[in-house]
C-alpha atoms as a PDB file:
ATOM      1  CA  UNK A   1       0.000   0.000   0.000  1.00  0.00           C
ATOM      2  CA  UNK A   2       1.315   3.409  -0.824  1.00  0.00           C
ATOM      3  CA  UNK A   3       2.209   5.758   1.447  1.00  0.00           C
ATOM      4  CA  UNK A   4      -0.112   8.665   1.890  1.00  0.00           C
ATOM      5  CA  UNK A   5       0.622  11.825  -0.042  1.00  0.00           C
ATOM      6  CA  UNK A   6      -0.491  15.142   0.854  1.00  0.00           C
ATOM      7  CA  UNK A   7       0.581  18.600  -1.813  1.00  0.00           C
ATOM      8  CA  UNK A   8       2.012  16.903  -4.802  1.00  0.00           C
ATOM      9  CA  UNK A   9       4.486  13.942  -2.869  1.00  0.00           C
ATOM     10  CA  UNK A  10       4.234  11.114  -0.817  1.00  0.00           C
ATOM     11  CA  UNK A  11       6.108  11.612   2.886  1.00  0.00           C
ATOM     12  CA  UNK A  12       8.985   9.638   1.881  1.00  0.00           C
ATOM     13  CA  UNK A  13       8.985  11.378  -1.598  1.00  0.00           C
ATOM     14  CA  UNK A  14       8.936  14.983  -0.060  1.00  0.00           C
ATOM     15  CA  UNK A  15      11.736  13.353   2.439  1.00  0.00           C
ATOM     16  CA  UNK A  16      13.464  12.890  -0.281  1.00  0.00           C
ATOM     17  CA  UNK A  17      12.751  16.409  -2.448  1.00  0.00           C
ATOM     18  CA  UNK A  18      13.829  18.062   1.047  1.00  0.00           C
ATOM     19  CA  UNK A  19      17.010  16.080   0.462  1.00  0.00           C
ATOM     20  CA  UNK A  20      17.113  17.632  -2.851  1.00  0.00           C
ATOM     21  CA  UNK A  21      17.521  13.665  -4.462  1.00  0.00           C
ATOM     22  CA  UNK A  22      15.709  13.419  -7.375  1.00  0.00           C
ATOM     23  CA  UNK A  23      12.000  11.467  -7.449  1.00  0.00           C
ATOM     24  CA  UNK A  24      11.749   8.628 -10.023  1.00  0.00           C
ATOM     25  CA  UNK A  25       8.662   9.581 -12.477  1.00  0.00           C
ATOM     26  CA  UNK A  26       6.000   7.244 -12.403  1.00  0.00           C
ATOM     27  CA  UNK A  27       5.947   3.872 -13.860  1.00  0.00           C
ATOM     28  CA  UNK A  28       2.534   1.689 -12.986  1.00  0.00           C
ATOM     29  CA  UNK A  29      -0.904   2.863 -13.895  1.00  0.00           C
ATOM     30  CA  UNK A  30      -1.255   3.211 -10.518  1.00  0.00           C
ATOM     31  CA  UNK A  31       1.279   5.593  -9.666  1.00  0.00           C
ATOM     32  CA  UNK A  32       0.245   7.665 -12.720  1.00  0.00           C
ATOM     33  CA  UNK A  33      -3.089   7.852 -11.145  1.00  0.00           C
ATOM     34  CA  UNK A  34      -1.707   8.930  -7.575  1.00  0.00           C
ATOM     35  CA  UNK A  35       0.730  11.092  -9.334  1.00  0.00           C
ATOM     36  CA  UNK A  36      -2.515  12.707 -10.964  1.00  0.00           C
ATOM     37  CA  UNK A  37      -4.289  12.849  -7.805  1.00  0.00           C
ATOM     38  CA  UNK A  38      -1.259  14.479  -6.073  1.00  0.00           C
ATOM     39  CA  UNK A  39      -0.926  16.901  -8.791  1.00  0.00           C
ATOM     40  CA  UNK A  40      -4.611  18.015  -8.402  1.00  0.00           C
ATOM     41  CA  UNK A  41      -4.303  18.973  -4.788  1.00  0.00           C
ATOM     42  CA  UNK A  42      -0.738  20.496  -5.156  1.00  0.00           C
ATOM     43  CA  UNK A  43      -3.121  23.156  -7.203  1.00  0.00           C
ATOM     44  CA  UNK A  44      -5.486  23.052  -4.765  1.00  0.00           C
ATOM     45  CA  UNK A  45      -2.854  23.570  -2.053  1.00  0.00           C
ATOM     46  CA  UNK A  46      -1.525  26.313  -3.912  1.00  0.00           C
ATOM     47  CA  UNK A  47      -4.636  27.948  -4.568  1.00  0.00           C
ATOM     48  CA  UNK A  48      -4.915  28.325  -0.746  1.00  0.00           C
ATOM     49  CA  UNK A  49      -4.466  32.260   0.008  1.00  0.00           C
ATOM     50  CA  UNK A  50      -5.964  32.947   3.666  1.00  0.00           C
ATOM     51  CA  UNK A  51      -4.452  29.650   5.276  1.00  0.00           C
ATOM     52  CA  UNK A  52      -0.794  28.250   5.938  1.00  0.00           C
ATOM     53  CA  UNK A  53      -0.776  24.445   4.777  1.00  0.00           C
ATOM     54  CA  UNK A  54       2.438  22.456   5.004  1.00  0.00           C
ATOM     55  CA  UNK A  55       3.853  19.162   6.617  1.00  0.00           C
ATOM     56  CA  UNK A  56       6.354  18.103   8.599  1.00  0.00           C
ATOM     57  CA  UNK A  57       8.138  15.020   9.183  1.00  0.00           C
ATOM     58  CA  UNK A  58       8.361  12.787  12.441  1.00  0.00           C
ATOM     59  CA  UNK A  59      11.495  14.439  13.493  1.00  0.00           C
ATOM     60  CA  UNK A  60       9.755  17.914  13.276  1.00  0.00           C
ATOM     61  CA  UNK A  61      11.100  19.093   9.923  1.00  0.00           C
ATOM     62  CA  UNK A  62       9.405  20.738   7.197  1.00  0.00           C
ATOM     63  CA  UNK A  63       8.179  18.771   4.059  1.00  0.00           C
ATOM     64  CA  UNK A  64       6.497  20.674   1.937  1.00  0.00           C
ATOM     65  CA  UNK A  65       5.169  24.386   2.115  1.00  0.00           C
ATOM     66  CA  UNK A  66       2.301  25.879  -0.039  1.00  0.00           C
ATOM     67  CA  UNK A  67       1.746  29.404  -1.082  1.00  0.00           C
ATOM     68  CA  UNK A  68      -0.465  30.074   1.532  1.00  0.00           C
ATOM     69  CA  UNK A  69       2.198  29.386   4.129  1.00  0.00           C
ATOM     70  CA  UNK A  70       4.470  31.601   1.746  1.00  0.00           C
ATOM     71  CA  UNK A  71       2.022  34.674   2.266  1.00  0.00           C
ATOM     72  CA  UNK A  72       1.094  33.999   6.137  1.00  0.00           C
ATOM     73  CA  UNK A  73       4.826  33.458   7.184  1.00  0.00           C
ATOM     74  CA  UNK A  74       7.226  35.186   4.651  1.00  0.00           C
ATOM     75  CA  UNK A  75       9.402  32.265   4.155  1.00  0.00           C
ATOM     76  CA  UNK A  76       9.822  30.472   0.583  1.00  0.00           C
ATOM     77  CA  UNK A  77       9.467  26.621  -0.014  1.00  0.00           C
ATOM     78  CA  UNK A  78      13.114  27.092  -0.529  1.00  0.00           C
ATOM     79  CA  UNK A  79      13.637  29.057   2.538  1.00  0.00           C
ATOM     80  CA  UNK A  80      11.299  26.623   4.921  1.00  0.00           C
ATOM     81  CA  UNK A  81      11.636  22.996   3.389  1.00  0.00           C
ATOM     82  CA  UNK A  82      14.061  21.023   5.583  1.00  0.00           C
ATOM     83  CA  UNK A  83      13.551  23.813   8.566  1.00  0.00           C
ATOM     84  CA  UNK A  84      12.689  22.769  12.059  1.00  0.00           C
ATOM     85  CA  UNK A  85       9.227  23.934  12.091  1.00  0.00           C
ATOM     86  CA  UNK A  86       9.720  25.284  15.790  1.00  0.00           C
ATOM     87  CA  UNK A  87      11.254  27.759  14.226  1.00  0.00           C
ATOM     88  CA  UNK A  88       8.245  29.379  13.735  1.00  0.00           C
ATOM     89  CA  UNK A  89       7.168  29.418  17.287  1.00  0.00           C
ATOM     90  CA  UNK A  90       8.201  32.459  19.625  1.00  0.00           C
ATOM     91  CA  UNK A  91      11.444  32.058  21.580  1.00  0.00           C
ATOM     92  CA  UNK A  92       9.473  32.289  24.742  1.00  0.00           C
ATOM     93  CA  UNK A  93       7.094  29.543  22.849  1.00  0.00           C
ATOM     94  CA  UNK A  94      10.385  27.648  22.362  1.00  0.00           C
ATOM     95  CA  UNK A  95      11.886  27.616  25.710  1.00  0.00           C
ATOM     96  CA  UNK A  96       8.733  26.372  26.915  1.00  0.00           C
ATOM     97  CA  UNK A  97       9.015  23.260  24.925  1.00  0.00           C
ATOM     98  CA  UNK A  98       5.351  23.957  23.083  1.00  0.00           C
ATOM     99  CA  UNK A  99       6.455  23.098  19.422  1.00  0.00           C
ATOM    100  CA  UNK A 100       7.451  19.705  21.064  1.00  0.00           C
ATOM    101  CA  UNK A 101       4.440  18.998  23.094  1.00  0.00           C
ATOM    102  CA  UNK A 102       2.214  19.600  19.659  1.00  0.00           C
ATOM    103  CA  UNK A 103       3.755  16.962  17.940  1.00  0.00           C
ATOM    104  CA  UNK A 104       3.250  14.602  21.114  1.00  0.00           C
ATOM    105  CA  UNK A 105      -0.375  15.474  21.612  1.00  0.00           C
ATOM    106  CA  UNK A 106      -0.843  15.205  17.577  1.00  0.00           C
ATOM    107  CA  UNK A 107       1.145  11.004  17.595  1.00  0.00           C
ATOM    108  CA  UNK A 108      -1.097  10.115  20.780  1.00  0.00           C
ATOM    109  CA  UNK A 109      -4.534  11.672  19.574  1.00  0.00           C
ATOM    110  CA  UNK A 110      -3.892  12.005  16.766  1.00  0.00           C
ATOM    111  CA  UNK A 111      -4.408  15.470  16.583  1.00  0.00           C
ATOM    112  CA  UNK A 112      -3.758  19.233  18.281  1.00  0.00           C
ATOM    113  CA  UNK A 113      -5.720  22.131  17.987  1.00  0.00           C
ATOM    114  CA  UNK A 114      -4.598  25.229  19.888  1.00  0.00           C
ATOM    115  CA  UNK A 115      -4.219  29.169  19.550  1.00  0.00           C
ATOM    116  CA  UNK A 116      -1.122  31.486  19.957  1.00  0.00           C
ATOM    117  CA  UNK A 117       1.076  33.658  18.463  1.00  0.00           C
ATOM    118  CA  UNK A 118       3.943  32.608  15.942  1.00  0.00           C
ATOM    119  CA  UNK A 119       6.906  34.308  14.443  1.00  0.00           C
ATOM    120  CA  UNK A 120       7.026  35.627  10.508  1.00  0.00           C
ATOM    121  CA  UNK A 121      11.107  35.909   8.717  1.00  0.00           C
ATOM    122  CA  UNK A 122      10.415  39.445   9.190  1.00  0.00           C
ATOM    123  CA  UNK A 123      10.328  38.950  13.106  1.00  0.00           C
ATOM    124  CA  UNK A 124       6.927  40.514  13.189  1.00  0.00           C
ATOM    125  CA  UNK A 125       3.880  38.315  15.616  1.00  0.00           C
ATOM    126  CA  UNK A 126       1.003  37.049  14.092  1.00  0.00           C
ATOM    127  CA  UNK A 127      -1.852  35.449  16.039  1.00  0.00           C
ATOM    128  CA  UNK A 128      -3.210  32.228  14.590  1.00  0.00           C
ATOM    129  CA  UNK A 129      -5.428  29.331  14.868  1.00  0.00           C
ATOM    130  CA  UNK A 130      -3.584  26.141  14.318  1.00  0.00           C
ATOM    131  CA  UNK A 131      -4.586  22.521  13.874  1.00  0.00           C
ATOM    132  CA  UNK A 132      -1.573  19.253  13.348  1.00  0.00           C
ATOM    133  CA  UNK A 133      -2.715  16.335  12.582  1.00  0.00           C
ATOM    134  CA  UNK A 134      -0.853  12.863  12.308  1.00  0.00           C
ATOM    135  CA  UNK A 135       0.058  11.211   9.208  1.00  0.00           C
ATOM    136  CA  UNK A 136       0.575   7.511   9.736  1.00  0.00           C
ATOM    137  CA  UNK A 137       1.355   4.655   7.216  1.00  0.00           C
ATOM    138  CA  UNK A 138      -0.599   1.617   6.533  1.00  0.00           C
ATOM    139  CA  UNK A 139       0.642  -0.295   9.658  1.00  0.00           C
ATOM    140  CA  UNK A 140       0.248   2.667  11.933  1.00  0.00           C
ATOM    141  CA  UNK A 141       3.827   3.535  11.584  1.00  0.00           C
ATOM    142  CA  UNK A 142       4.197   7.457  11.975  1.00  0.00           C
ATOM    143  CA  UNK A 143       4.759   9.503   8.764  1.00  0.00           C
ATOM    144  CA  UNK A 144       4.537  13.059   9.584  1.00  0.00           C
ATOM    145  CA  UNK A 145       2.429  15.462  10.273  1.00  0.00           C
ATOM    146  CA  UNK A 146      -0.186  18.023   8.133  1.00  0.00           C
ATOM    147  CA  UNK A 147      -0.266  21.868   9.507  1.00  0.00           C
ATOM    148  CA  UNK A 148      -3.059  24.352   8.773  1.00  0.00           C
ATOM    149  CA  UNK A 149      -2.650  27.853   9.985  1.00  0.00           C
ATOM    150  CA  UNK A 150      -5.284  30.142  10.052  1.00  0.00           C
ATOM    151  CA  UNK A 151      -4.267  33.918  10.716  1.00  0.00           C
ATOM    152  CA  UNK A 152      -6.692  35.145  13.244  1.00  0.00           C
ATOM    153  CA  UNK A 153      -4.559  39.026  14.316  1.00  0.00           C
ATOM    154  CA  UNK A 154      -7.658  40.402  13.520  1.00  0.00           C
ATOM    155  CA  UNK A 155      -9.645  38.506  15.205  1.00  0.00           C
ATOM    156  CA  UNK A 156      -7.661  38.726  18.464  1.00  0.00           C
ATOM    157  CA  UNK A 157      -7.415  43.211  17.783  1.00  0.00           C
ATOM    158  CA  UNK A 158     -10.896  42.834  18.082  1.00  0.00           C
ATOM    159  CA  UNK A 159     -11.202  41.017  20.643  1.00  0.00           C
ATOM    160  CA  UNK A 160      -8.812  43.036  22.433  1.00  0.00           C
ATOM    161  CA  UNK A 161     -10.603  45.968  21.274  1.00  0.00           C
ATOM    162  CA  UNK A 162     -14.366  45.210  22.514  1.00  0.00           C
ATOM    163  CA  UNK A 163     -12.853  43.647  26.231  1.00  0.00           C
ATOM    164  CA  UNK A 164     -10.641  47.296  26.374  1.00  0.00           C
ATOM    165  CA  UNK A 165     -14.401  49.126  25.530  1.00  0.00           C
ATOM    166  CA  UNK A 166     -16.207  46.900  28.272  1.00  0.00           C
ATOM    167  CA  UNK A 167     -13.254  47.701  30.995  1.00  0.00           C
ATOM    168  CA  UNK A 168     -13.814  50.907  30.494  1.00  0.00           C
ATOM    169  CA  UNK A 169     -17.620  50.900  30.441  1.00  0.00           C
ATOM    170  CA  UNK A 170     -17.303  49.144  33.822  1.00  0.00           C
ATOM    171  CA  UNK A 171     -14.562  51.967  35.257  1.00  0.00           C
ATOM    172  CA  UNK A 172     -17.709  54.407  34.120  1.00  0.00           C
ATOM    173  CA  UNK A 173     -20.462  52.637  35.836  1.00  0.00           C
ATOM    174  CA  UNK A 174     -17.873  52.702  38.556  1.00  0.00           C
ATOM    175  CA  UNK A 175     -16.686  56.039  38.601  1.00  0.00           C
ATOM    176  CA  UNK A 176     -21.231  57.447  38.233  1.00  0.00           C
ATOM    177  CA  UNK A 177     -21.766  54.990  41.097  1.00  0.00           C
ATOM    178  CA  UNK A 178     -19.209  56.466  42.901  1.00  0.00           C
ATOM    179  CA  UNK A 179     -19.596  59.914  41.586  1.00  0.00           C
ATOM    180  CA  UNK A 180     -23.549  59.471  42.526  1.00  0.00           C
ATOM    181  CA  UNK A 181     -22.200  58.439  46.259  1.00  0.00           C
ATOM    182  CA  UNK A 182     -20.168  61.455  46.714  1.00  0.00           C
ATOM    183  CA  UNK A 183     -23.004  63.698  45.552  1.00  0.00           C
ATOM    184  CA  UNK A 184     -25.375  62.210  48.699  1.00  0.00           C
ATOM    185  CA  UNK A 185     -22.984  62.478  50.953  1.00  0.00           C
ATOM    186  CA  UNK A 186     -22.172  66.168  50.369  1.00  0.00           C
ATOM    187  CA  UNK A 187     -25.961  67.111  50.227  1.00  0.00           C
ATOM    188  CA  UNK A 188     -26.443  65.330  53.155  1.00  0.00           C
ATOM    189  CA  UNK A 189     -23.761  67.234  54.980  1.00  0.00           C
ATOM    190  CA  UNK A 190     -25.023  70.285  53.127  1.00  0.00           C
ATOM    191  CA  UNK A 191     -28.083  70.163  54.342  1.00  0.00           C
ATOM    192  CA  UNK A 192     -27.727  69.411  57.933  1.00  0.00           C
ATOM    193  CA  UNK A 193     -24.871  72.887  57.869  1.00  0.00           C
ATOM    194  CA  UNK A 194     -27.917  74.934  56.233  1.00  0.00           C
ATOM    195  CA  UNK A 195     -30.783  73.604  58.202  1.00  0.00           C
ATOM    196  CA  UNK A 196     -29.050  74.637  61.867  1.00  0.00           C
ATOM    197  CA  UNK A 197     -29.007  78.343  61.234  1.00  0.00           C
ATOM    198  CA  UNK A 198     -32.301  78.258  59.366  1.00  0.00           C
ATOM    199  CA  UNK A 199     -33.586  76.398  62.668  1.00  0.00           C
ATOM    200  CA  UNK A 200     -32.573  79.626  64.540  1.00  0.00           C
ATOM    201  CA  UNK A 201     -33.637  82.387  61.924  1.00  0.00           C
ATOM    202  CA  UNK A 202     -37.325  80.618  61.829  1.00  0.00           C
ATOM    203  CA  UNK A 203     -37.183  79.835  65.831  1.00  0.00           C
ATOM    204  CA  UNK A 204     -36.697  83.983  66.848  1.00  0.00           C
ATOM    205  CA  UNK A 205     -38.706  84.758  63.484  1.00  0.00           C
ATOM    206  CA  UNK A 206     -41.939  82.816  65.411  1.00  0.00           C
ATOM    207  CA  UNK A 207     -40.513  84.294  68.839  1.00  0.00           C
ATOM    208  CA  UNK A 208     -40.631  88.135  67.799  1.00  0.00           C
ATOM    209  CA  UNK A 209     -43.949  87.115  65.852  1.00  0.00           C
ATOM    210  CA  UNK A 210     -45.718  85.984  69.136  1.00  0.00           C
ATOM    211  CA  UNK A 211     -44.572  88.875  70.599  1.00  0.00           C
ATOM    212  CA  UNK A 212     -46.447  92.705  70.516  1.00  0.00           C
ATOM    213  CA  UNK A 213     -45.602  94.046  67.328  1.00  0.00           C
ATOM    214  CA  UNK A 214     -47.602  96.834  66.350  1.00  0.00           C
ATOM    215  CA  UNK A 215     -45.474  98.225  63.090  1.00  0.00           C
ATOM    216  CA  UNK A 216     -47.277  96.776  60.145  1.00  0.00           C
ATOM    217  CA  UNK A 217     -43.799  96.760  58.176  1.00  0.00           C
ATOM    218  CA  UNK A 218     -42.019  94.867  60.416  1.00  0.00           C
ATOM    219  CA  UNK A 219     -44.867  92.347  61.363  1.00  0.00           C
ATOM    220  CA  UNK A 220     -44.579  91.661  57.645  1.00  0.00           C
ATOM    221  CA  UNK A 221     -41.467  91.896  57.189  1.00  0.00           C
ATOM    222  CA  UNK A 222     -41.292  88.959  60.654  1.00  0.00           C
ATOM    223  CA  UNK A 223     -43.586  86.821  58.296  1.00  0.00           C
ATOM    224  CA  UNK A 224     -41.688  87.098  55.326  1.00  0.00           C
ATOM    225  CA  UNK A 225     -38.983  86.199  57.170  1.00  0.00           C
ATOM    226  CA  UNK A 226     -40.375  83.001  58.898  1.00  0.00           C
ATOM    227  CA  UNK A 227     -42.407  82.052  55.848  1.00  0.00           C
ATOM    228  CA  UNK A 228     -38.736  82.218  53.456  1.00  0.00           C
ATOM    229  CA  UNK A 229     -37.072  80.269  55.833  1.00  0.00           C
ATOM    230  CA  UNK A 230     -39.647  77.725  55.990  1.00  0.00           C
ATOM    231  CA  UNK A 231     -39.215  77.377  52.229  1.00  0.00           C
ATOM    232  CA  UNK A 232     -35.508  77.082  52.476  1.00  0.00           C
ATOM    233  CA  UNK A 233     -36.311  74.491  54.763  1.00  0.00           C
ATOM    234  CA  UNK A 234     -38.853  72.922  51.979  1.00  0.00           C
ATOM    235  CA  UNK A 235     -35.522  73.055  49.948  1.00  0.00           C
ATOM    236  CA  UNK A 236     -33.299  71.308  51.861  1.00  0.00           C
ATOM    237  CA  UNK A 237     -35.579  68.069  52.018  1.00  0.00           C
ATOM    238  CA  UNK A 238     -36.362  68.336  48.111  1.00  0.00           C
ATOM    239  CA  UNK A 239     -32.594  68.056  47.771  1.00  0.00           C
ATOM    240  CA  UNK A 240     -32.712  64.955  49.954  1.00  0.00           C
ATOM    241  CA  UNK A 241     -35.757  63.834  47.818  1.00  0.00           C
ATOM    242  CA  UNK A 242     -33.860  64.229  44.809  1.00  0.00           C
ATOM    243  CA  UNK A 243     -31.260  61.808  46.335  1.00  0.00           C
ATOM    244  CA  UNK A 244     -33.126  59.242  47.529  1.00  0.00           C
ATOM    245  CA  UNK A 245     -35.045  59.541  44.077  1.00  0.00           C
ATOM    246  CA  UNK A 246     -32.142  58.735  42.134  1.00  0.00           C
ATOM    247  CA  UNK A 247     -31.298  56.307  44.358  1.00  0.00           C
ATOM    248  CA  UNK A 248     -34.834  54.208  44.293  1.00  0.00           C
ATOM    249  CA  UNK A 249     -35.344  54.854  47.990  1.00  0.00           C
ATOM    250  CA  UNK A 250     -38.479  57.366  47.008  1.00  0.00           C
ATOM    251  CA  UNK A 251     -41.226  57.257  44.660  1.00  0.00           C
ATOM    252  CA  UNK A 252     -43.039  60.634  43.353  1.00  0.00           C
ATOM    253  CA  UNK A 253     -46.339  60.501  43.130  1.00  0.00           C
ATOM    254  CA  UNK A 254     -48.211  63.404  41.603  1.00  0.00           C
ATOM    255  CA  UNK A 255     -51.004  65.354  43.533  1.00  0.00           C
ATOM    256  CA  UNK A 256     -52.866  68.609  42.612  1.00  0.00           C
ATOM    257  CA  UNK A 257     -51.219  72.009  43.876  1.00  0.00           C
ATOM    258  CA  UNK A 258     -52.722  75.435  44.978  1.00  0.00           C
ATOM    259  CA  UNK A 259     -51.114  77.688  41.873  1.00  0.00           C
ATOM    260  CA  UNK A 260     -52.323  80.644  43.591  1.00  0.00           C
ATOM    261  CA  UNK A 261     -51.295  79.874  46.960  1.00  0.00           C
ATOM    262  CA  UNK A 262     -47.999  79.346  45.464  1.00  0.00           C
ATOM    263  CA  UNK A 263     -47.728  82.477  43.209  1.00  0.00           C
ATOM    264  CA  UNK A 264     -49.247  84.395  46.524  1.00  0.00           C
ATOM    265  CA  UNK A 265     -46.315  83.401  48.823  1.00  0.00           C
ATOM    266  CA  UNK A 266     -43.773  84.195  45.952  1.00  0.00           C
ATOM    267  CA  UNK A 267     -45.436  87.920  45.723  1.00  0.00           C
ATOM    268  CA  UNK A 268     -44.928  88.377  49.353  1.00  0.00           C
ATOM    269  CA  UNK A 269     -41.426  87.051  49.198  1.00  0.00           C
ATOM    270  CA  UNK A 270     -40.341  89.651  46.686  1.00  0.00           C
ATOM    271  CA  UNK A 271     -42.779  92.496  47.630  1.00  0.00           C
ATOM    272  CA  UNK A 272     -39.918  93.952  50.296  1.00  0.00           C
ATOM    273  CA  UNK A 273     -37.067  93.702  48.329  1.00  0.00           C
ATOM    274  CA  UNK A 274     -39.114  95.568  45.639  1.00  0.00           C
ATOM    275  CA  UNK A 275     -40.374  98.039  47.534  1.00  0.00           C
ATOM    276  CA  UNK A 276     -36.994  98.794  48.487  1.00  0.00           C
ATOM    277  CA  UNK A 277     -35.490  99.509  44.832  1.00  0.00           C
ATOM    278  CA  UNK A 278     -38.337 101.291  44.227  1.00  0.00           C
ATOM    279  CA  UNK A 279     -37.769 103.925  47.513  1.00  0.00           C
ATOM    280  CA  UNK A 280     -33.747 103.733  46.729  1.00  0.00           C
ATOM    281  CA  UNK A 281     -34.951 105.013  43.017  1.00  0.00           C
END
């Protein structure tokens, strides 16, 4: 039984086209017909453009290398064929012992599929997809292996890209949540500093009220006094409602509202200071 071929040449013949010893043309009707076969997926292989497709022997060396591989990598055939293929691999890649433990996983499962980053001749990363599978003969013997690279950079800058954008959404939300805290706090504190004078204007506003006040002005001017400190007061909690609105701790609920009550007390709150210009005038 033959051994399998895979771009164009058998294992053993791309063993020995690595070894630059001529391959016999061939003979039987048989090998015409493989040689045929082989000759139709060498164009196929070639045709490949977005994917690296080569193979490697059982001691790790490259066999063959398409045009694909050619494009992805920057290496020629003549460059790569009879080249450790962990040359490819990053030096920290290297060290680690990965393009070894690929080609172990790949003879005992028969295959490895896995992700990372490889080196082009220019020295430049690429990230890619890769999958090595195991070539074996018709007794099981080992052959060699077939590599398919897919270049996934882009892939992984976008990836990169949209985790970056939801980091920094989440620092946002952080920051507003934070931001919204802060704001609570200091109306709470602001409030408590403005409502303990305010407590003491209306307190001697009600006092000298109560008391016998017979000029008209300043008996007004007593319950203009009391009445704008009361809304001050009114102030101060609608700040706190605000808070506690934002924060879901309050619910508004709408109610009808005396307009002229309300347009009545803002008349008499401005009435002094107006009648003031108007004698300064």
């Amino acid at each position: 039984m033959a051994a399998p071929a895979v771009g164009g040449l058998s294992l053993s013949d791309q063993a020995r086209t690595s070894d630059r010893r001529p391959v016999p043309p061939p003979q039987t009707p048989q090998e015409i017909r493989q040689h045929e076969s082989a000759a139709t997926l060498q164009a196929l292989l070639q045709g490949v453009r977005d994917y690296a497709i080569y193979t490697i022997n059982a001691e790790g060396r490259i066999t063959s290398w398409h045009r694909g591989a050619e494009l992805l990598k920057g290496y020629t055939a003549e460059d790569a064929v009879g080249m450790p293929f962990a040359n490819l691999f990053t030096p920290e890649d290297r060290a680690a012992g990965q393009p070894e433990m690929e080609l172990r996983v790949a003879a005992e499962l028969g295959e490895y599929k896995g992700e990372g980053q490889r080196v082009r001749k220019d020295g430049g990363h690429i990230d890619v997809a890769v999958v090595l599978t195991a070539l074996r003969g018709p007794y099981g013997e080992l052959l060699g292996f077939l590599k398919l690279t897919q270049n996934i950079t882009a892939r992984r800058a976008a990836e990169r890209a949209r985790d970056e954008a939801l980091r920094a959404s989440q620092h946002a939300r952080a920051d507003a949540e934070r931001a919204s805290q802060l704001k609570g706090e200091f109306l709470a504190t602001l409030s408590h500093e403005l409502r303990t004078p305010l407590s003491a204007i209306l307190g001697w506003a009600q006092v000298l009220e109560r008391g016998s006040v017979d000029d008209p002005t300043l008996r007004r001017g007593l319950e203009a006094i009391s009445r704008n400190a009361r809304l001050q007061v009114q102030l101060i909690e609608d700040l706190l409602d605000m808070t506690r609105i934002e924060s879901g701790q309050l619910r508004l609920e709408r109610q009808p509202v005396e307009l002229d009550a309300i347009a009545t007390a803002a008349i008499e709150s401005a009435l002094p200071a107006a009648v003031a210009i108007a004698s300064n005038s």
